[in-house]
PDB file of N, CA and C in Angstrom:
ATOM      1  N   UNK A   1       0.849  -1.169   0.000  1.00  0.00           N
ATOM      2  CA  UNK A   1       0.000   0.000   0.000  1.00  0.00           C
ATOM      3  C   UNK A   1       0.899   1.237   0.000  1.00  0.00           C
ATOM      4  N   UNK A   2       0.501   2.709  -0.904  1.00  0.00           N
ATOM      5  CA  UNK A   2       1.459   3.590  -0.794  1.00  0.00           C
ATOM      6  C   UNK A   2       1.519   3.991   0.755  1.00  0.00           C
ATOM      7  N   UNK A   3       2.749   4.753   1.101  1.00  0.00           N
ATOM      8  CA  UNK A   3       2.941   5.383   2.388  1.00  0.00           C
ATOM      9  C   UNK A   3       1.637   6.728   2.419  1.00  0.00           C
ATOM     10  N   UNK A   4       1.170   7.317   1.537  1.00  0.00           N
ATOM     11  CA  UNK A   4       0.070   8.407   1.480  1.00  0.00           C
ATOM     12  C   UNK A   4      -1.443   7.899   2.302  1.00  0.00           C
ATOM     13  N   UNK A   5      -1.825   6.405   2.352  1.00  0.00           N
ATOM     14  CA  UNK A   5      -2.625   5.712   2.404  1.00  0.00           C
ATOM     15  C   UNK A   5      -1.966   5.479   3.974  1.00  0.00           C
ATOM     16  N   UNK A   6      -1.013   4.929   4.252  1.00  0.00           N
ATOM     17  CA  UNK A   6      -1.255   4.558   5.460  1.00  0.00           C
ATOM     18  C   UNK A   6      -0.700   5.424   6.396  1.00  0.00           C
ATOM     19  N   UNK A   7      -0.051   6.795   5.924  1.00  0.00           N
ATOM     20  CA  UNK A   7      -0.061   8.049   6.521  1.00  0.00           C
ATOM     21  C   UNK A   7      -1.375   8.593   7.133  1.00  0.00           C
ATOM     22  N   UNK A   8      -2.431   8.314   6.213  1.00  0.00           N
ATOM     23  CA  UNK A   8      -3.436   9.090   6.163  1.00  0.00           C
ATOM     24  C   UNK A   8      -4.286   7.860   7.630  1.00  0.00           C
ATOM     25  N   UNK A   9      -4.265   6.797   6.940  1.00  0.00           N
ATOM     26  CA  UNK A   9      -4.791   6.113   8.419  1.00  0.00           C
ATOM     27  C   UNK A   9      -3.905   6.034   9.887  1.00  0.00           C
ATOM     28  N   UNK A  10      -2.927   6.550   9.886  1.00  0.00           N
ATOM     29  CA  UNK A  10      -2.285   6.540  11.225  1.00  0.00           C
ATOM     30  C   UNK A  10      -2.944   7.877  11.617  1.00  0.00           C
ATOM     31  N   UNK A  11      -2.720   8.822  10.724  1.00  0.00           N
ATOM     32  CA  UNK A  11      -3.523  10.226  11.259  1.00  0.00           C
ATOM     33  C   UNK A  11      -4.815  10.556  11.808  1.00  0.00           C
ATOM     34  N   UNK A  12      -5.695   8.898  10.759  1.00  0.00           N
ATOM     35  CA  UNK A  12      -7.284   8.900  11.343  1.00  0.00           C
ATOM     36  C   UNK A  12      -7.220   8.344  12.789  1.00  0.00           C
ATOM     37  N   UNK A  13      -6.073   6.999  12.934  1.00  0.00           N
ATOM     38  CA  UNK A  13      -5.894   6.385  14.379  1.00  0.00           C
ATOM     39  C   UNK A  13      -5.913   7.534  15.519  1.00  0.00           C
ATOM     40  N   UNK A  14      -4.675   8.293  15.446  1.00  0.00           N
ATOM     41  CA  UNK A  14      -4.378   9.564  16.287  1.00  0.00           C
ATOM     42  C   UNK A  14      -5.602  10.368  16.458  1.00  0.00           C
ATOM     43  N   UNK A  15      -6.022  10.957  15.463  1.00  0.00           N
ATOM     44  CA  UNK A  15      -7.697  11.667  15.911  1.00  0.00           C
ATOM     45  C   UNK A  15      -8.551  11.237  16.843  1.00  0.00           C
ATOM     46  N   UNK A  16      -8.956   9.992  16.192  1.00  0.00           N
ATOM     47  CA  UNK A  16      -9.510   9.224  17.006  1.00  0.00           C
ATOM     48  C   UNK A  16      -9.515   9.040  18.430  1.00  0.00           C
ATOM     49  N   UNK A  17      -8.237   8.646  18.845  1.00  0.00           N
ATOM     50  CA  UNK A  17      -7.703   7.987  19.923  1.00  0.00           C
ATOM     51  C   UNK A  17      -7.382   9.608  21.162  1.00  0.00           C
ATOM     52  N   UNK A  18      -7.437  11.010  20.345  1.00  0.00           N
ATOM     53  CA  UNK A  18      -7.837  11.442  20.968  1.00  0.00           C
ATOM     54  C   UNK A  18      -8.843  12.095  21.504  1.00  0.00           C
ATOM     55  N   UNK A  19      -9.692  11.797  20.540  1.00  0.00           N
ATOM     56  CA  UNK A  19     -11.082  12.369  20.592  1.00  0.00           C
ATOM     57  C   UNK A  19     -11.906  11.516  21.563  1.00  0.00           C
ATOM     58  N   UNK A  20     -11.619  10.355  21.263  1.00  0.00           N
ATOM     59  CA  UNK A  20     -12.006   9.018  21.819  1.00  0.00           C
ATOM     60  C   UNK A  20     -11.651   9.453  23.641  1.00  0.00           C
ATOM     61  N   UNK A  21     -10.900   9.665  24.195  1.00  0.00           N
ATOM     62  CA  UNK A  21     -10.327  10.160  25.208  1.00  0.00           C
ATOM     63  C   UNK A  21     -10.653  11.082  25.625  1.00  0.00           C
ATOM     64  N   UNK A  22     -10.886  12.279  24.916  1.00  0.00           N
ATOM     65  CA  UNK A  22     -10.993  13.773  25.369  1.00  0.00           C
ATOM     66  C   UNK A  22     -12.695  14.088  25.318  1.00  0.00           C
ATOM     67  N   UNK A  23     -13.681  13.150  24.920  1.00  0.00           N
ATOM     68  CA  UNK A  23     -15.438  13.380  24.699  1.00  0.00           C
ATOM     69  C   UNK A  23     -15.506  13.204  25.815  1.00  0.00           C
ATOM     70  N   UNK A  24     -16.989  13.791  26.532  1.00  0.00           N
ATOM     71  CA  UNK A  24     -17.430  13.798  27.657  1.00  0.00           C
ATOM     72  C   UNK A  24     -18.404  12.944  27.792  1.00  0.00           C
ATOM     73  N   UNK A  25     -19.226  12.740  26.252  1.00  0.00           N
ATOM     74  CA  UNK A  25     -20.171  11.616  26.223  1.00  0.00           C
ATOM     75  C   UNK A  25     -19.993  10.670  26.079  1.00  0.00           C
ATOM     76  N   UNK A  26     -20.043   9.330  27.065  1.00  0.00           N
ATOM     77  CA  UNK A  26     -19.437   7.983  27.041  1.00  0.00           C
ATOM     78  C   UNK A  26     -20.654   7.079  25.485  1.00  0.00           C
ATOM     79  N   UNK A  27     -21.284   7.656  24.551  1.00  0.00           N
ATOM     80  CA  UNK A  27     -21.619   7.218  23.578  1.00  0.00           C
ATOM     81  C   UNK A  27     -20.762   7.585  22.705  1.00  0.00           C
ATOM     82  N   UNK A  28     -20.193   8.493  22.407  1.00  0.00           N
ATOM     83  CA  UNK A  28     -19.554   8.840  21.224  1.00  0.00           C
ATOM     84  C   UNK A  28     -18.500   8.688  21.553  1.00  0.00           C
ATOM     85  N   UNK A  29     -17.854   8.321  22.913  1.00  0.00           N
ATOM     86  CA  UNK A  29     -16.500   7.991  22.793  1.00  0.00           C
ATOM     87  C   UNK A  29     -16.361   6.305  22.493  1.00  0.00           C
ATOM     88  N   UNK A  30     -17.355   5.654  23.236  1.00  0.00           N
ATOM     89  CA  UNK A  30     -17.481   4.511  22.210  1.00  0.00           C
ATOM     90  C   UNK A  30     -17.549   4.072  21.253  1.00  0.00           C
ATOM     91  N   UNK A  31     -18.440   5.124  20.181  1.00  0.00           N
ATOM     92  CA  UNK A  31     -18.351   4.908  18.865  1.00  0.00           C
ATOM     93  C   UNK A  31     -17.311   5.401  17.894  1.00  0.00           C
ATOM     94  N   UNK A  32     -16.269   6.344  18.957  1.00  0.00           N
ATOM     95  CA  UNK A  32     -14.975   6.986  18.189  1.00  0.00           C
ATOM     96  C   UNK A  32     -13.822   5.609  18.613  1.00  0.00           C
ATOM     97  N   UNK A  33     -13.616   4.795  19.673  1.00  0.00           N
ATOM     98  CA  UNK A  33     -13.114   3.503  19.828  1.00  0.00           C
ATOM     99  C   UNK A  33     -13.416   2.565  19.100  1.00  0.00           C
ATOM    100  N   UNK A  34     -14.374   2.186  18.391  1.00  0.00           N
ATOM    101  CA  UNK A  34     -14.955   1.411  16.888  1.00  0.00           C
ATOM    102  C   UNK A  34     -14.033   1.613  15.992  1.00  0.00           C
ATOM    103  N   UNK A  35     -14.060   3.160  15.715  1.00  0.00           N
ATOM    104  CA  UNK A  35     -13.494   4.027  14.612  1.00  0.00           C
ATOM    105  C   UNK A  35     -12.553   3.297  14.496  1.00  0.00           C
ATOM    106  N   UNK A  36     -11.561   3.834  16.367  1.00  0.00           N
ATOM    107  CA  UNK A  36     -10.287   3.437  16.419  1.00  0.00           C
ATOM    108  C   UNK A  36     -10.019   2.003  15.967  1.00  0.00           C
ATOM    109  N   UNK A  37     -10.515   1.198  16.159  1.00  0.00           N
ATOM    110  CA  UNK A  37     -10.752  -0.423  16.561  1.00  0.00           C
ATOM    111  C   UNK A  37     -10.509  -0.630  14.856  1.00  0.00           C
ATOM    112  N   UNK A  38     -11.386  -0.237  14.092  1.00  0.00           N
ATOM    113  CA  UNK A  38     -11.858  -0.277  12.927  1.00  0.00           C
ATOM    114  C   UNK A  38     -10.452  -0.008  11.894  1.00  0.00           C
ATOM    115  N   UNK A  39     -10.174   1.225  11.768  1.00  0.00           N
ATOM    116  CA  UNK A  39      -8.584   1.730  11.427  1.00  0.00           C
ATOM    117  C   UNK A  39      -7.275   1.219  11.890  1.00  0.00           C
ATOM    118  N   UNK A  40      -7.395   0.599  12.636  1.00  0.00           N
ATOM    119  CA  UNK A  40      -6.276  -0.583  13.191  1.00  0.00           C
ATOM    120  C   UNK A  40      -5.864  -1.610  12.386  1.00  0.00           C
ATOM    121  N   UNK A  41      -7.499  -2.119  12.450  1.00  0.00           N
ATOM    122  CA  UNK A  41      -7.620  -3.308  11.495  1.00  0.00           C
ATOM    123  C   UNK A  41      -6.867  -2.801  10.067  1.00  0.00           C
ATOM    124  N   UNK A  42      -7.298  -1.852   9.505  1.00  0.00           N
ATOM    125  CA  UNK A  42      -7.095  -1.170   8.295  1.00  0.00           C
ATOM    126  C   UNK A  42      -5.647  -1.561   7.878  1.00  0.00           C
ATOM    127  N   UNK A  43      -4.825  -0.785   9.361  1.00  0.00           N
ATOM    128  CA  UNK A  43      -3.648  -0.520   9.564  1.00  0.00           C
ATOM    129  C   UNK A  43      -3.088  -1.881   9.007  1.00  0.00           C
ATOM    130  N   UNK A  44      -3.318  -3.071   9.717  1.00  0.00           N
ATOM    131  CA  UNK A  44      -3.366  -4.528   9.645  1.00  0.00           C
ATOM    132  C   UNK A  44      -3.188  -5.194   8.397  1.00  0.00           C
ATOM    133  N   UNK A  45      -4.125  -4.650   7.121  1.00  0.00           N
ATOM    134  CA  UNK A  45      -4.453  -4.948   6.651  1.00  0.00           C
ATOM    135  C   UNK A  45      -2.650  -4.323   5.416  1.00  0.00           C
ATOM    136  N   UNK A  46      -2.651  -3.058   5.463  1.00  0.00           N
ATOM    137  CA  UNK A  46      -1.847  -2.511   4.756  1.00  0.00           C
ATOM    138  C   UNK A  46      -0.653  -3.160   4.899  1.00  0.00           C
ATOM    139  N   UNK A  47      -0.091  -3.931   5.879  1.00  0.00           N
ATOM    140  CA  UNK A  47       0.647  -4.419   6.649  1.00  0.00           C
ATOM    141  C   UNK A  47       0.972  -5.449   6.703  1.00  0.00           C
ATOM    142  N   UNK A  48       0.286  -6.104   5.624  1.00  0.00           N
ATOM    143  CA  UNK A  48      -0.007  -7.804   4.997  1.00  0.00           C
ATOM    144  C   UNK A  48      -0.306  -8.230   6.298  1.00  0.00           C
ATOM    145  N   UNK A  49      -1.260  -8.166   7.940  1.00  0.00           N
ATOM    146  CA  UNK A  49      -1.268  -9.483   8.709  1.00  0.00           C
ATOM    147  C   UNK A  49      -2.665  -9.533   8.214  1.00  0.00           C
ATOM    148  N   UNK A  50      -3.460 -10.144   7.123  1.00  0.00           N
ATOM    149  CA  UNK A  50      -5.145 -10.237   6.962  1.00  0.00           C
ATOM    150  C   UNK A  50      -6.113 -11.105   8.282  1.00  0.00           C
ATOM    151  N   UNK A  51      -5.202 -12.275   8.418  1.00  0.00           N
ATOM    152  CA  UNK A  51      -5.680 -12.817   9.741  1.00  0.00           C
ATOM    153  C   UNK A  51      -5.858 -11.902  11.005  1.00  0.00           C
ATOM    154  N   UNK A  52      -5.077 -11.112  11.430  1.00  0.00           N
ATOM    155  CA  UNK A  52      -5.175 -10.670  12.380  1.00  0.00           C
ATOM    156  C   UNK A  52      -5.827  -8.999  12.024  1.00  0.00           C
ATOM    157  N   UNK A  53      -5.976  -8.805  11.348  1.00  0.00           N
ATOM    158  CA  UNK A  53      -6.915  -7.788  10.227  1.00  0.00           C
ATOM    159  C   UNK A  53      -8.294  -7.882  10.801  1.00  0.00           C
ATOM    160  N   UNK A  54      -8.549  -9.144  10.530  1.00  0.00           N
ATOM    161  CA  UNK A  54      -9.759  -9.907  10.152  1.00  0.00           C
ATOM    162  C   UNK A  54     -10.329  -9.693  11.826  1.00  0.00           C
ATOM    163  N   UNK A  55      -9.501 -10.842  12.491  1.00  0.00           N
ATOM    164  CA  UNK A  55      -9.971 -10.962  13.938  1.00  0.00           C
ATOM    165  C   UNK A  55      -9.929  -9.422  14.771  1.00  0.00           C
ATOM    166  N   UNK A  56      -9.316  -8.406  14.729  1.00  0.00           N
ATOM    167  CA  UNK A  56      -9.331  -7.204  14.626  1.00  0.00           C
ATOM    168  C   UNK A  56     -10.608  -6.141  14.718  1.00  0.00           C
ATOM    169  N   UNK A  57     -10.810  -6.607  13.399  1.00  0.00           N
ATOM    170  CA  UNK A  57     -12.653  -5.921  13.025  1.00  0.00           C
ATOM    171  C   UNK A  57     -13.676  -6.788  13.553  1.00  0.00           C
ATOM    172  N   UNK A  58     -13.558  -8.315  13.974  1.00  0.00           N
ATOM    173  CA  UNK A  58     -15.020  -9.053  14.267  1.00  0.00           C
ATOM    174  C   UNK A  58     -14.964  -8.740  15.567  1.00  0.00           C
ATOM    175  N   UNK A  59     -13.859  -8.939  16.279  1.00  0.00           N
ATOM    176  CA  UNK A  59     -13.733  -8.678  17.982  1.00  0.00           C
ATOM    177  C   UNK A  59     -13.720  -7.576  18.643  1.00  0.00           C
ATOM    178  N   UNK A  60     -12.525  -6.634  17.945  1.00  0.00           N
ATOM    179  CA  UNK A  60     -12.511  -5.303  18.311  1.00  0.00           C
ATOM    180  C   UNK A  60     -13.659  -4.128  17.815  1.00  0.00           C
ATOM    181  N   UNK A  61     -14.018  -4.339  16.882  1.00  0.00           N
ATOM    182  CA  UNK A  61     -14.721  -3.354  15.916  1.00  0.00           C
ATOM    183  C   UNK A  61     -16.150  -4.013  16.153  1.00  0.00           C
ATOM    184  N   UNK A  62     -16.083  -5.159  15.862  1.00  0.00           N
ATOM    185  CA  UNK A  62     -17.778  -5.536  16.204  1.00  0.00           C
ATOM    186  C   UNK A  62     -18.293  -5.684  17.470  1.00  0.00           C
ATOM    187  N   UNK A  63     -17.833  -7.284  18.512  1.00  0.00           N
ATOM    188  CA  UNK A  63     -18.498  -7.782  19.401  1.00  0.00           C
ATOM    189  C   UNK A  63     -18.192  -6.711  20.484  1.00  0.00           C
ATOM    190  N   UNK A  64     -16.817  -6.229  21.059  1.00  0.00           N
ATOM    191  CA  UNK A  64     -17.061  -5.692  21.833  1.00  0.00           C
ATOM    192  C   UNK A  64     -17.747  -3.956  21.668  1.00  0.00           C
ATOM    193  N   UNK A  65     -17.593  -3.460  20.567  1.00  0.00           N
ATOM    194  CA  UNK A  65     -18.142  -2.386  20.525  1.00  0.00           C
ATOM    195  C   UNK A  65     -19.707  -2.349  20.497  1.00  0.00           C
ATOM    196  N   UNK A  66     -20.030  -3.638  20.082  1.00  0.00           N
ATOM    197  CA  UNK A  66     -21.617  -3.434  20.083  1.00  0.00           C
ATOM    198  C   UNK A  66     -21.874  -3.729  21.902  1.00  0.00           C
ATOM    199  N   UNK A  67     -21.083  -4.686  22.504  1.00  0.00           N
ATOM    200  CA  UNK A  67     -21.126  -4.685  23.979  1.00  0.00           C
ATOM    201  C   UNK A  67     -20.899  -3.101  24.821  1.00  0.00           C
ATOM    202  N   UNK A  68     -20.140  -2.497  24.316  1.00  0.00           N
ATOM    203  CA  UNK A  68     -20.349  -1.410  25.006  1.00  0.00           C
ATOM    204  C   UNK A  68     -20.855  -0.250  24.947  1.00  0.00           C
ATOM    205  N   UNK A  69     -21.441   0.192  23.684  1.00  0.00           N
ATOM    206  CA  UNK A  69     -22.899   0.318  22.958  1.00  0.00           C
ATOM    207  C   UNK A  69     -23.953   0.141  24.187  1.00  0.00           C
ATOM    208  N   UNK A  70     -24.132  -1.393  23.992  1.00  0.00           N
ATOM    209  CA  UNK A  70     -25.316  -1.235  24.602  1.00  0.00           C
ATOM    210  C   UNK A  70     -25.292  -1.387  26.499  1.00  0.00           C
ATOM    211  N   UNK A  71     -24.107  -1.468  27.087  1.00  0.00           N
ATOM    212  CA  UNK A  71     -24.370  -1.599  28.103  1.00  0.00           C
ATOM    213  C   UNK A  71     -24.522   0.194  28.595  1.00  0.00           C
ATOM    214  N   UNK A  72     -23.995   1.033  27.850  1.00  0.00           N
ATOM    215  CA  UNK A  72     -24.216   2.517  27.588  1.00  0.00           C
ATOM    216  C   UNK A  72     -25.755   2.534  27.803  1.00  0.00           C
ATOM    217  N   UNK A  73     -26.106   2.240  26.909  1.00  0.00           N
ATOM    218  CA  UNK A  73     -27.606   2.303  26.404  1.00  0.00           C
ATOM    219  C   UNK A  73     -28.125   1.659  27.966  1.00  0.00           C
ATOM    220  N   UNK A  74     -28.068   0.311  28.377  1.00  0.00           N
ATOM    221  CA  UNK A  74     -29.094   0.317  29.535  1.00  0.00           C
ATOM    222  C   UNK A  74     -28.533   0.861  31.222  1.00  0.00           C
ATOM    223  N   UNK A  75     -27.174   1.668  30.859  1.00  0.00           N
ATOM    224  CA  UNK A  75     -27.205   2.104  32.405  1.00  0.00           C
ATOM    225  C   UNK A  75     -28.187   3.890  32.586  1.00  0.00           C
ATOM    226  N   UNK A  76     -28.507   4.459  33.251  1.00  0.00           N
ATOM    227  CA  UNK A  76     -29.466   5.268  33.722  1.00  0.00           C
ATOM    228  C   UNK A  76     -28.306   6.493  34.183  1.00  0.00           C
ATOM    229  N   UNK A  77     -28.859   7.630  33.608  1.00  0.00           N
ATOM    230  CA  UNK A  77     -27.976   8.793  34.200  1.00  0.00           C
ATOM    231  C   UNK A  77     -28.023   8.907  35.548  1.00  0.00           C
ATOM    232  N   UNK A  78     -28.917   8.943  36.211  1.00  0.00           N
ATOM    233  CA  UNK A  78     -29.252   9.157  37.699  1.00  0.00           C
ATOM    234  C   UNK A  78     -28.490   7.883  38.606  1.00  0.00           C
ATOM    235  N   UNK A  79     -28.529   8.346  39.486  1.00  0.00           N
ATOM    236  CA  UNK A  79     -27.807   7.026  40.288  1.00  0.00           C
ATOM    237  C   UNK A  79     -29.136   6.743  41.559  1.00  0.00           C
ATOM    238  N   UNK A  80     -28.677   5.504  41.614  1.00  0.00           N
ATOM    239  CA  UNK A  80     -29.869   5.307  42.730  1.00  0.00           C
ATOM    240  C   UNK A  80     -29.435   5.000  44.511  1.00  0.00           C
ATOM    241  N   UNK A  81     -30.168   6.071  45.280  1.00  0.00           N
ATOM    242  CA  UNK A  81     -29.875   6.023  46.178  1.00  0.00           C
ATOM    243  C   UNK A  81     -29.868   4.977  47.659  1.00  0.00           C
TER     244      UNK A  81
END
């Protein structure tokens, strides 16, 4: 892959990873950790490991991001006393 291409995805990683960090809303910093999760794989991919590419995006990018997605989704802003 040219170096322009995987310049450009190390730069999306870095965004990410600080945006991912620096949001206040624990939804969108989850879904900017996908991103991250997601562009890794990418990274992976440019990088000839496809296996570990692969397992990358189903584990990192899918199962657990949809796990923390939704455990987002059923905890309650309020706390209970």
């Amino acid at each position: 892959m040219p170096w322009p291409i995987e310049f450009l995805l190390f730069v999306i990683i870095t965004v990410a990873a600080v945006v991912g960090l620096s949001v206040r809303n624990l939804l969108a910093a989850a879904v900017t950790f996908n991103i991250f999760s997601f562009m890794s794989a990418s990274i992976m991919v440019s990088l000839g490991a496809i296996d570990v590419a692969f397992t990358e995006a189903v584990v990192g990018a899918g199962v657990v991001g949809v796990y923390g997605i939704i455990a987002i989704l059923l905890t309650s802003r309020k706390s209970r006393d």
